[in-house]
N, C-alpha and C. Protein backbone atom coordinates (compact mmCIF):
# COMPACT_ATOMS: atom_id res chain seq x y z
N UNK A 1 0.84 -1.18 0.00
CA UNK A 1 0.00 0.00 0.00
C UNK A 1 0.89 1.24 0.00
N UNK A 2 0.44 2.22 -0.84
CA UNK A 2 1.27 3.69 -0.66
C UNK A 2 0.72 4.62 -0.17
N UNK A 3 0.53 5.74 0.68
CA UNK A 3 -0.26 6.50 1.05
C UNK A 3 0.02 7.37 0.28
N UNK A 4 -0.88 8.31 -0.70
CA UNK A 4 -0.73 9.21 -1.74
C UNK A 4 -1.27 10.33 -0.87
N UNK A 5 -0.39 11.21 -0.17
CA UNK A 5 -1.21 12.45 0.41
C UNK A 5 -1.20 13.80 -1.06
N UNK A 6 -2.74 13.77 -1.03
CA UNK A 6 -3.27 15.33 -1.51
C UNK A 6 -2.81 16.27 -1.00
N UNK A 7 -3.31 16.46 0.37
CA UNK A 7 -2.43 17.44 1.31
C UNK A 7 -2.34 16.85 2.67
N UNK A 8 -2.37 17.62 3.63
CA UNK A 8 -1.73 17.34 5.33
C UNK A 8 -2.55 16.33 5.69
N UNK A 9 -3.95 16.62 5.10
CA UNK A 9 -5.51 15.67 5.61
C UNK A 9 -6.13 14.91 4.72
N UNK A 10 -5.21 14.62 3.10
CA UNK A 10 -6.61 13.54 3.06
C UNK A 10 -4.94 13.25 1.93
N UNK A 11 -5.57 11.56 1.90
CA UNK A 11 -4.71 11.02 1.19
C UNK A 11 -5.43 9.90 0.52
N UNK A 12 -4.91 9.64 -0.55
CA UNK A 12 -5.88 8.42 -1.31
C UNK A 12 -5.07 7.14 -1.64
N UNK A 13 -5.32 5.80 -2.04
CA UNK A 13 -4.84 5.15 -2.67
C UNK A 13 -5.51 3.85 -3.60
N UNK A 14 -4.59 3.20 -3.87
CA UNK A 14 -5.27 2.09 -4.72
C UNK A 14 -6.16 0.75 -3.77
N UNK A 15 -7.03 -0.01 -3.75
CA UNK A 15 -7.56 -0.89 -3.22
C UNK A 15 -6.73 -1.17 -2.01
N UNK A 16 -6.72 -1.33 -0.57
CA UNK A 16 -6.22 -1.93 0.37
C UNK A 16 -7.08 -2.86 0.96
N UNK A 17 -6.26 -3.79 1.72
CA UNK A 17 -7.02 -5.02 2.04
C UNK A 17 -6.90 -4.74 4.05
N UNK A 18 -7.38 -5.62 4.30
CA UNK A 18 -7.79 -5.64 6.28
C UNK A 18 -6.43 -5.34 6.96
N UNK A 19 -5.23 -5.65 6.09
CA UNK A 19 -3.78 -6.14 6.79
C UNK A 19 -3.45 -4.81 6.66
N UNK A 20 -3.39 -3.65 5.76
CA UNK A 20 -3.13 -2.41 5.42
C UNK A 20 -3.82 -1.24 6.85
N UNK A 21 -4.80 -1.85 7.73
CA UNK A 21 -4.98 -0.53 8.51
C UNK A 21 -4.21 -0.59 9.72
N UNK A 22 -3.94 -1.57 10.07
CA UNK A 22 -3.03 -0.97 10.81
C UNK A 22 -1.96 -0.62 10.57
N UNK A 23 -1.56 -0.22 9.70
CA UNK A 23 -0.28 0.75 8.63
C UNK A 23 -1.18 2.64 8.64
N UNK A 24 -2.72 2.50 8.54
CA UNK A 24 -2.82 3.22 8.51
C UNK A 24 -3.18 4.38 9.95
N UNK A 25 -3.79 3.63 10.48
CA UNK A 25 -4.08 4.06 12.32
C UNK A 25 -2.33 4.39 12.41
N UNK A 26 -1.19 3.52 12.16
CA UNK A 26 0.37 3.83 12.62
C UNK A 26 0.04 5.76 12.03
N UNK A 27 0.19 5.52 10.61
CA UNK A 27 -0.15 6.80 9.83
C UNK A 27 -0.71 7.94 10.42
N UNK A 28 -1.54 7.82 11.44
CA UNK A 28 -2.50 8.82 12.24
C UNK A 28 -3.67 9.19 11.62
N UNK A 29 -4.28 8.45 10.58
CA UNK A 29 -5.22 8.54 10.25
C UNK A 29 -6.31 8.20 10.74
N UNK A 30 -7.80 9.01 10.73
CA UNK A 30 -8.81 8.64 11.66
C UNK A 30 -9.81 8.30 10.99
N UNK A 31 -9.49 8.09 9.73
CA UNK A 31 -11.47 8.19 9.04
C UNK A 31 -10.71 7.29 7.68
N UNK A 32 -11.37 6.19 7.34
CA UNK A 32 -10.70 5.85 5.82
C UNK A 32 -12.54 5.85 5.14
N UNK A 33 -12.38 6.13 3.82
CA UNK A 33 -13.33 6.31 3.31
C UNK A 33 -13.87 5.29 1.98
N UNK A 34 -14.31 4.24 1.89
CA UNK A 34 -13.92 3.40 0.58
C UNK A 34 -15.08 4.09 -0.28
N UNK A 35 -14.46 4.51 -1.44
CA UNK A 35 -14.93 4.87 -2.75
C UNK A 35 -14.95 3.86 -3.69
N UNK A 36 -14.69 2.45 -3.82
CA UNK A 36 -14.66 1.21 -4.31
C UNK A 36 -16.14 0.73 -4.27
N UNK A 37 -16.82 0.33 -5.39
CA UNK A 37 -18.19 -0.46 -5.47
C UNK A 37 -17.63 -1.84 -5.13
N UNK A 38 -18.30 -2.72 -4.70
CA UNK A 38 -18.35 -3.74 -3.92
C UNK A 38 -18.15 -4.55 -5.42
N UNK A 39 -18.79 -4.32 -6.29
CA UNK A 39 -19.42 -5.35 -7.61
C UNK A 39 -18.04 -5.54 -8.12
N UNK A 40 -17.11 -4.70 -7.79
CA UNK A 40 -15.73 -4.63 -8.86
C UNK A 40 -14.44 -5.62 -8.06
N UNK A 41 -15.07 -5.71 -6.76
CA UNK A 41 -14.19 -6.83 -6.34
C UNK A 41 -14.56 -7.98 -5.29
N UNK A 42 -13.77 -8.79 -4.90
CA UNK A 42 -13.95 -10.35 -4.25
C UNK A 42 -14.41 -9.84 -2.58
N UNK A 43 -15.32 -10.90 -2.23
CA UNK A 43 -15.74 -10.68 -0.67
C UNK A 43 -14.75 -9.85 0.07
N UNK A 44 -13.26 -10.78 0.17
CA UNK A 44 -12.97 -10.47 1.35
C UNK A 44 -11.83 -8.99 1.31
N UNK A 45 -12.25 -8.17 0.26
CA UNK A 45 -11.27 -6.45 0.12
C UNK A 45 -13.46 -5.72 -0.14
N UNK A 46 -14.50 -6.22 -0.21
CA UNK A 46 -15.75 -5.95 -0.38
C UNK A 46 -15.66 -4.55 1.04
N UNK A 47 -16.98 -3.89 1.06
CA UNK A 47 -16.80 -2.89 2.06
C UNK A 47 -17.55 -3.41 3.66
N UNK A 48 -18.06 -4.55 3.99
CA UNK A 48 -18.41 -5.30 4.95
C UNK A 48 -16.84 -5.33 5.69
N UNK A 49 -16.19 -6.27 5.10
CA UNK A 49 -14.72 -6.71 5.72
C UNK A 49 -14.27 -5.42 5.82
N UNK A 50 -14.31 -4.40 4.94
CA UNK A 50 -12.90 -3.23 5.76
C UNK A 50 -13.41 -2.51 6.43
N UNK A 51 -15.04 -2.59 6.56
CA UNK A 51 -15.80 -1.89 7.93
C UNK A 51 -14.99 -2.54 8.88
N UNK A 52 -15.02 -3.91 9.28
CA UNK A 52 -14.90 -4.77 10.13
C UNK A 52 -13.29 -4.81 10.60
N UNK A 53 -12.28 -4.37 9.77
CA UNK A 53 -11.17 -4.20 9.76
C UNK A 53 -10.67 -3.11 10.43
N UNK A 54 -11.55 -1.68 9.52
CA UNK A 54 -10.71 -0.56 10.16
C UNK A 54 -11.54 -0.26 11.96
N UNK A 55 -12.86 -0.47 11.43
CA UNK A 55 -13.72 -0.42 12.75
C UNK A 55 -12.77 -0.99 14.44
N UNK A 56 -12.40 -2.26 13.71
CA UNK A 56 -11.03 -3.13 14.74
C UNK A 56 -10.06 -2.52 15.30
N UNK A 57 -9.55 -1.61 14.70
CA UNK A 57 -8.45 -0.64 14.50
C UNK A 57 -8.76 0.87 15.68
N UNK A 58 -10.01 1.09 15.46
CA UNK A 58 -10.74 1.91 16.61
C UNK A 58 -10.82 3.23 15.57
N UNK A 59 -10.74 3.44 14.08
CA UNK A 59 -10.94 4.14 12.82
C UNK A 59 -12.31 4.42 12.60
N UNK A 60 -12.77 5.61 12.22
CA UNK A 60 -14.14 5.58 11.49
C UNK A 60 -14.25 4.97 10.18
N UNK A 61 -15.30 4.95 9.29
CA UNK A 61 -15.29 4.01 8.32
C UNK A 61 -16.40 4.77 7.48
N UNK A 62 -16.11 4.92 5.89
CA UNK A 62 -17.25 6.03 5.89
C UNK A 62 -17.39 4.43 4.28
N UNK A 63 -18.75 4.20 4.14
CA UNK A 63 -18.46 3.63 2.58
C UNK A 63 -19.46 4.18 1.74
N UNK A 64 -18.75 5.10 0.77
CA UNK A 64 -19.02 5.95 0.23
C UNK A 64 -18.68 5.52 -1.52
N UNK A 65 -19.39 4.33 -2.11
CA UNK A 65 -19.20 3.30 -3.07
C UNK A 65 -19.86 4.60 -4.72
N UNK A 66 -18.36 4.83 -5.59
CA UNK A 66 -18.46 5.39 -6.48
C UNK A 66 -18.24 4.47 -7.94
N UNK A 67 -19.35 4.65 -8.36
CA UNK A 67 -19.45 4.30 -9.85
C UNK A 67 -18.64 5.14 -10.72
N UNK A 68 -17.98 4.24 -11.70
CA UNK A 68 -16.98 4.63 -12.56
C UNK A 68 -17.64 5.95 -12.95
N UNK A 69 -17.52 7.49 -13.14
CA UNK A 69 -18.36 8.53 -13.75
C UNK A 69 -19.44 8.84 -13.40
N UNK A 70 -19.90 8.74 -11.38
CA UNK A 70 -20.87 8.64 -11.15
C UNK A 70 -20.44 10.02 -9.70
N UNK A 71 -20.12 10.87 -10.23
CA UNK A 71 -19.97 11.95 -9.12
C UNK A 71 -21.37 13.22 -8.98
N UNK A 72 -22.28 12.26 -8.79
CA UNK A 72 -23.41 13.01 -8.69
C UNK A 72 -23.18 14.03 -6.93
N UNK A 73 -24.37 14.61 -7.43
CA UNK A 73 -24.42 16.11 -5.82
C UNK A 73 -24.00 14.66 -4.73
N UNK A 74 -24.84 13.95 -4.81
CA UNK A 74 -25.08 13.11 -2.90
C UNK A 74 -23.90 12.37 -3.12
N UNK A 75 -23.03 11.79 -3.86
CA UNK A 75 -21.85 11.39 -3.48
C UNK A 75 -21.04 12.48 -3.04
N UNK A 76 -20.65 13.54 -3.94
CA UNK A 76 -19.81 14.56 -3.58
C UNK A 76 -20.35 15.12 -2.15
N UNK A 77 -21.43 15.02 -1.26
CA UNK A 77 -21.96 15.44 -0.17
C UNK A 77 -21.16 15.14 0.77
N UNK A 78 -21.52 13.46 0.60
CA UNK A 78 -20.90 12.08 1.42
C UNK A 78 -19.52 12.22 1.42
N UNK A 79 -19.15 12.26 0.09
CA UNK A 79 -17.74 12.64 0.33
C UNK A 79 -16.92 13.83 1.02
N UNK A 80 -17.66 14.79 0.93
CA UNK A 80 -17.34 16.18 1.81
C UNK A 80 -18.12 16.17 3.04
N UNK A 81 -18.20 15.16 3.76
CA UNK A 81 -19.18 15.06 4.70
C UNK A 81 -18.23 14.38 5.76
N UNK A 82 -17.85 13.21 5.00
CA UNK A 82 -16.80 12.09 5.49
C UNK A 82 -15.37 13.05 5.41
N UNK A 83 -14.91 13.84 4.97
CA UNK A 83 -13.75 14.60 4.88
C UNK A 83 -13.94 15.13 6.08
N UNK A 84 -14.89 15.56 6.24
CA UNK A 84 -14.61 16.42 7.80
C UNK A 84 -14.66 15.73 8.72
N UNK A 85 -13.57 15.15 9.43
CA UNK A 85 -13.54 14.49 10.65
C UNK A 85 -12.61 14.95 11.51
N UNK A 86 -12.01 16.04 11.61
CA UNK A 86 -11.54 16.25 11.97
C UNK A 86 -9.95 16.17 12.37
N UNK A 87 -9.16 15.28 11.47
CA UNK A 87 -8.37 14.63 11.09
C UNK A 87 -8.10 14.34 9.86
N UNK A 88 -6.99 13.50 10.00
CA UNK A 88 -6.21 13.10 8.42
C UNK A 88 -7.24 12.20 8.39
N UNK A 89 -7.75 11.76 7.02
CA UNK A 89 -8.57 11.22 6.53
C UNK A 89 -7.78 10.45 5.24
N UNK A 90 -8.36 8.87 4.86
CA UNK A 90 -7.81 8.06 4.28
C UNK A 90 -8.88 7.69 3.16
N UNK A 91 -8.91 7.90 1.71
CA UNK A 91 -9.94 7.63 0.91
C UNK A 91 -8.87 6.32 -0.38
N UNK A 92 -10.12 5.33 -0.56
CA UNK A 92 -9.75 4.44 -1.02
C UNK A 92 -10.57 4.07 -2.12
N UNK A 93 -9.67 3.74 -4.00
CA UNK A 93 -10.95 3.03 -4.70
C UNK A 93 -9.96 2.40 -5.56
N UNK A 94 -10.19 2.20 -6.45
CA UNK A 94 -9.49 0.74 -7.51
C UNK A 94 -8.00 1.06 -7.81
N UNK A 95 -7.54 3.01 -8.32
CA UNK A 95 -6.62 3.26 -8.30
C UNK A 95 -5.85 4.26 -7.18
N UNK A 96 -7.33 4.86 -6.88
CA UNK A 96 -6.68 5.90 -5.84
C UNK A 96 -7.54 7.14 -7.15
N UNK A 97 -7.87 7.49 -8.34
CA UNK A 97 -8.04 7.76 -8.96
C UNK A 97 -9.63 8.83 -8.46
N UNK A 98 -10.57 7.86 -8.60
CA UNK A 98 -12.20 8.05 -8.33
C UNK A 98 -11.60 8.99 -6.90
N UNK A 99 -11.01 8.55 -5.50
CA UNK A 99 -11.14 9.66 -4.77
C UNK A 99 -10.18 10.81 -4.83
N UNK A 100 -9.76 10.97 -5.70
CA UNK A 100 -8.47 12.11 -5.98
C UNK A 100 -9.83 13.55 -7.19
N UNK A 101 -10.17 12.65 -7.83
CA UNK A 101 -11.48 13.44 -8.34
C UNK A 101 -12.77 14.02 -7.79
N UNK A 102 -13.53 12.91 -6.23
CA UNK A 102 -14.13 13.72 -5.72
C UNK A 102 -13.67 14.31 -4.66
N UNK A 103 -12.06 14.58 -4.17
CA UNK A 103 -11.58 15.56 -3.31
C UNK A 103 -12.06 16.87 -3.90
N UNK A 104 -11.31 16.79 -5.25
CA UNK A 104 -11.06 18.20 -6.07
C UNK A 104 -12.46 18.72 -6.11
N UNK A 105 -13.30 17.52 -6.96
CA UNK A 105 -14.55 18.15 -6.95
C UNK A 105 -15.55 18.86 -5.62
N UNK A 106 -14.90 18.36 -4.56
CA UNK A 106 -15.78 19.23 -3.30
C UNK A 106 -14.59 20.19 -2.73
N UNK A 107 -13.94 20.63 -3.24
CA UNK A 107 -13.09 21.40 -3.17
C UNK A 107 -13.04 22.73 -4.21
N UNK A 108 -13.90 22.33 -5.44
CA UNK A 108 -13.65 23.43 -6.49
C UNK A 108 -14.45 24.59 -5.75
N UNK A 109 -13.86 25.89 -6.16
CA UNK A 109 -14.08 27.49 -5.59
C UNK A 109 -13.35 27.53 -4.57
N UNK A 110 -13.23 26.56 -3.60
CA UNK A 110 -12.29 26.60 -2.33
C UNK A 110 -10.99 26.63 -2.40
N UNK A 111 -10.22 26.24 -3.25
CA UNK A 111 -9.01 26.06 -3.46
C UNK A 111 -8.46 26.24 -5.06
N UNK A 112 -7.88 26.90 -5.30
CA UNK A 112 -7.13 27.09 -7.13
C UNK A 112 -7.10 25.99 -7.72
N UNK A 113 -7.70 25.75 -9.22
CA UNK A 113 -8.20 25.03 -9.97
C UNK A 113 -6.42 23.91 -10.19
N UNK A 114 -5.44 25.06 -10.19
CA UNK A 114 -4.17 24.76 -10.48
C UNK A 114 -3.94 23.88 -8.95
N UNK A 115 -3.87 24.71 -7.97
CA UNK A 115 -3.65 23.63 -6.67
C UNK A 115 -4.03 21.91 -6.70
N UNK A 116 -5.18 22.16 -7.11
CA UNK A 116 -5.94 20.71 -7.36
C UNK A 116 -5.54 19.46 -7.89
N UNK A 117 -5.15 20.27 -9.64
CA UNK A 117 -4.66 19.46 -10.69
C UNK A 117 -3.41 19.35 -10.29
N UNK A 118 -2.89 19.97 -9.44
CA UNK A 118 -1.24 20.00 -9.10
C UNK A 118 -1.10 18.77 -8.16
N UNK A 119 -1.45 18.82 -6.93
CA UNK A 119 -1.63 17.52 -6.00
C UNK A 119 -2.32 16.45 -6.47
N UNK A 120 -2.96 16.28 -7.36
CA UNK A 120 -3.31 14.59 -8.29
C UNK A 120 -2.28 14.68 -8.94
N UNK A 121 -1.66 15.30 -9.76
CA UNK A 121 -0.62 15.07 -10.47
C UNK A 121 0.75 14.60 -10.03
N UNK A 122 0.77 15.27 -8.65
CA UNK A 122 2.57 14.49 -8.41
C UNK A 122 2.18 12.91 -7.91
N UNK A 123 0.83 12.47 -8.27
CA UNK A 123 0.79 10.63 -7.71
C UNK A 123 -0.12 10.42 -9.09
N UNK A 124 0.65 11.12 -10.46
CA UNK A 124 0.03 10.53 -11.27
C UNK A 124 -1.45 10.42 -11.76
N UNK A 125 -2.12 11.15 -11.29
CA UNK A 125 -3.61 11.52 -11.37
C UNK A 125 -4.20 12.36 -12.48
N UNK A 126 -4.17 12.36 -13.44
CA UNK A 126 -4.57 13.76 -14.43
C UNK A 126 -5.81 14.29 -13.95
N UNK A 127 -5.63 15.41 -13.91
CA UNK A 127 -7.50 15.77 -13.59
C UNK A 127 -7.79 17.24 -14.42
N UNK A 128 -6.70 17.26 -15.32
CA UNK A 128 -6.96 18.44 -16.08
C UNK A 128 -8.20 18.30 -16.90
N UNK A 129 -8.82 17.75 -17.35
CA UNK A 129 -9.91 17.51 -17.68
C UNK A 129 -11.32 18.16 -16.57
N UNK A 130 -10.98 17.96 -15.46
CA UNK A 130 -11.96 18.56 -14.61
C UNK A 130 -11.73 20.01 -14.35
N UNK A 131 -10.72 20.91 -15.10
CA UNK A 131 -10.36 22.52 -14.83
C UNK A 131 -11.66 22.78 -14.98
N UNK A 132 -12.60 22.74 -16.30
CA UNK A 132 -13.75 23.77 -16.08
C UNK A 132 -14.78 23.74 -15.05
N UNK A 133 -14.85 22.56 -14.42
CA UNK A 133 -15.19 22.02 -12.91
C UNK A 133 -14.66 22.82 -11.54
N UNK A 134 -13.83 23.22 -11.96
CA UNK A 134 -12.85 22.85 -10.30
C UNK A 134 -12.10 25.10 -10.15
N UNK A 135 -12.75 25.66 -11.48
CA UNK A 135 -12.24 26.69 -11.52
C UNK A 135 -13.28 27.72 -11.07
């Protein structure tokens, strides 16, 4: 697992499995968020088990399951909902990809369109495509 920090508080990555949180609680993270639909992978990385995982851990657990191109208002809510915890916050989906897009997206007006595309980009993220979004 890599922890891809956006900034100080939210960091994303590719699929992690039950063995990965306590790497992340070490991390000081308090909230992991899975952005992963259940349909795209096997029971035991599904969002039941990493409730049950990070929950173990003494972590909040937000599952916040995004369809490939599916950043409607109530996800982006959930997702800016689950961001505020007051803490570093841990968001998770197939590449790290889906939550690097709805950071930015509940972030656009709040922060420079350039800031945005800048922090997906040093972990490989393009999101220039979302400038007329995010400006």
């Amino acid at each position: 697992m890599e922890i891809r920090h956006l900034t100080e508080t939210y960091a994303v990555s590719p699929q992690i499995a039950p063995e990965d949180v306590a790497a992340l609680k070490a991390a000081g993270f308090v909230r992991v968020i899975c952005n992963r639909p259940d349909r795209e992978i096997p029971p035991e990385l599904q969002s039941d088990a990493m409730r049950k995982a990070v929950e173990a851990a003494g972590l909040d657990f937000v599952d916040n399951q995004i369809a490939p191109g599916d950043f409607s208002p109530a996800i982006l809510a959930r997702q800016a909902e689950a961001m505020a915890a007051g803490g570093p916050v841990f968001a998770y989906c197939a590449s790290g990809n889906r939550s690097s897009i709805a950071w930015a997206l509940t972030q656009a007006g709040k922060r420079p369109a350039d800031e945005l595309i800048g922090a997906a980009a040093r972990w490989g993220y393009n999101l220039e495509q979302l400038r007329p979004m995010l400006g």
